[in-house]
Protein backbone atom coordinates (compact mmCIF):
# COMPACT_ATOMS: atom_id res chain seq x y z
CA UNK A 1 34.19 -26.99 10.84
CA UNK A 2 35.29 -30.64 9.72
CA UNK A 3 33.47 -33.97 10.34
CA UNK A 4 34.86 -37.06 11.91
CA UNK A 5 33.86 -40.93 11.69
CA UNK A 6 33.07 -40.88 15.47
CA UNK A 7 32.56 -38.69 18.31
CA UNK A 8 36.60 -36.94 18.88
CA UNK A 9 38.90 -33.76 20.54
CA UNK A 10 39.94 -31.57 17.46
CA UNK A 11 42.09 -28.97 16.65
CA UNK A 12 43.08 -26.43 14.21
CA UNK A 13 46.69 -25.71 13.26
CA UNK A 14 47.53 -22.69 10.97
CA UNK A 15 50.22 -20.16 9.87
CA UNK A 16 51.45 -17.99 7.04
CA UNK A 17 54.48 -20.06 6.64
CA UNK A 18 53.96 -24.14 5.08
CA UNK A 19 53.19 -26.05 8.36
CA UNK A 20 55.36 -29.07 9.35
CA UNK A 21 54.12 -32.24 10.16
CA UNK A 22 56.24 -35.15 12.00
CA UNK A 23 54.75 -38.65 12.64
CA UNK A 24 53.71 -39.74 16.19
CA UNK A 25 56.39 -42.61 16.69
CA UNK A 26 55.08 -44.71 19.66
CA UNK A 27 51.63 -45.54 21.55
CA UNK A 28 49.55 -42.23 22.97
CA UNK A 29 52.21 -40.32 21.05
CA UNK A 30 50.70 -37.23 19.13
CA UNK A 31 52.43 -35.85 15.80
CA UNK A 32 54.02 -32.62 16.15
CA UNK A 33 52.47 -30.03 13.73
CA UNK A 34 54.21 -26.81 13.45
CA UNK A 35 52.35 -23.26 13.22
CA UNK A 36 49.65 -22.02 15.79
CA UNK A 37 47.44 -24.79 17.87
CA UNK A 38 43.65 -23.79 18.16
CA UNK A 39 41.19 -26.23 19.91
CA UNK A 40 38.12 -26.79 19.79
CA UNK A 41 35.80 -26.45 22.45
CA UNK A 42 34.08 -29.74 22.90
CA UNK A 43 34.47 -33.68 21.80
CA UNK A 44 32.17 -33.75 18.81
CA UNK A 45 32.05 -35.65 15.23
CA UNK A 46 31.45 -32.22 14.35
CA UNK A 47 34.28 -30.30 15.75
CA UNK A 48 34.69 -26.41 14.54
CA UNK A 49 37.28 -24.06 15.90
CA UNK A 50 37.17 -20.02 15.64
CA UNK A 51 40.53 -18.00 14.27
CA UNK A 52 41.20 -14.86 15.48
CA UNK A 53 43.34 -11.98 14.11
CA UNK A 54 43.92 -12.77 10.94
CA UNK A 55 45.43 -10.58 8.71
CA UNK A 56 43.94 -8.97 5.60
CA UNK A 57 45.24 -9.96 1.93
CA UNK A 58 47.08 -13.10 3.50
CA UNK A 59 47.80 -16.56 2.53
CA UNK A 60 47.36 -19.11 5.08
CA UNK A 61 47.96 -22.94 5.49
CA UNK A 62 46.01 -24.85 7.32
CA UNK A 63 45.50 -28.62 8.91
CA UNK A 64 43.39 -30.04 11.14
CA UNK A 65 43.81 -32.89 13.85
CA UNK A 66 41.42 -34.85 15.35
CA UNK A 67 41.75 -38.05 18.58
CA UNK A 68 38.90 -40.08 19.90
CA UNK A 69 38.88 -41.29 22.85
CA UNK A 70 40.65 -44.61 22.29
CA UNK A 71 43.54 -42.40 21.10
CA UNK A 72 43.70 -42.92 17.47
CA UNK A 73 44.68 -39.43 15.48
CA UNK A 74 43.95 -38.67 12.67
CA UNK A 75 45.58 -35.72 11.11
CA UNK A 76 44.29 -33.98 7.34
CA UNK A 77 46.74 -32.53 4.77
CA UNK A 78 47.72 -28.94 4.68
CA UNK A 79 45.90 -26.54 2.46
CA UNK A 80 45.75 -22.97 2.30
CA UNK A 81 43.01 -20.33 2.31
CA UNK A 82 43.28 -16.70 1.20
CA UNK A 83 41.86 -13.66 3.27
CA UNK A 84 40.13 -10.48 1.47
């Protein structure tokens, strides 16, 4: 779960590997974020997102992205979380 200034689509991007992140270059352009894409289900200025399969003992990095509805991203920096 992450929370947003206003009411937006978000998604989750994670992987085992560091994720890359390349700017959006012109208008309704998205960055390209490496590593898998989850979304979430609903706009929200709450939006959460459920990972599946994760492996035990693993290090993950993480990101999320979030676009409201006039376009504007906004994209977090990467940070990791361990499983058990």
């Amino acid at each position: 779960n992450w929370t947003t200034g206003e009411v937006a689509r978000g998604q989750g991007y994670y992987d085992t590997a560091p994720l890359r992140v390349t700017e959006a270059m012109k208008n309704a352009q998205q960055p390209f974020v490496s590593g898998v894409a989850v979304p979430s289900t609903s706009l929200s200025a709450s939006p959460s997102i459920a990972i599946q399969n994760l492996q035990p003992n693993t290090s993950y990095y993480y990101l999320t992205q979030s676009v409201d509805s006039s376009g504007n991203v906004s994209v977090t920096l990467p940070r990791t979380f361990r499983t058990d």
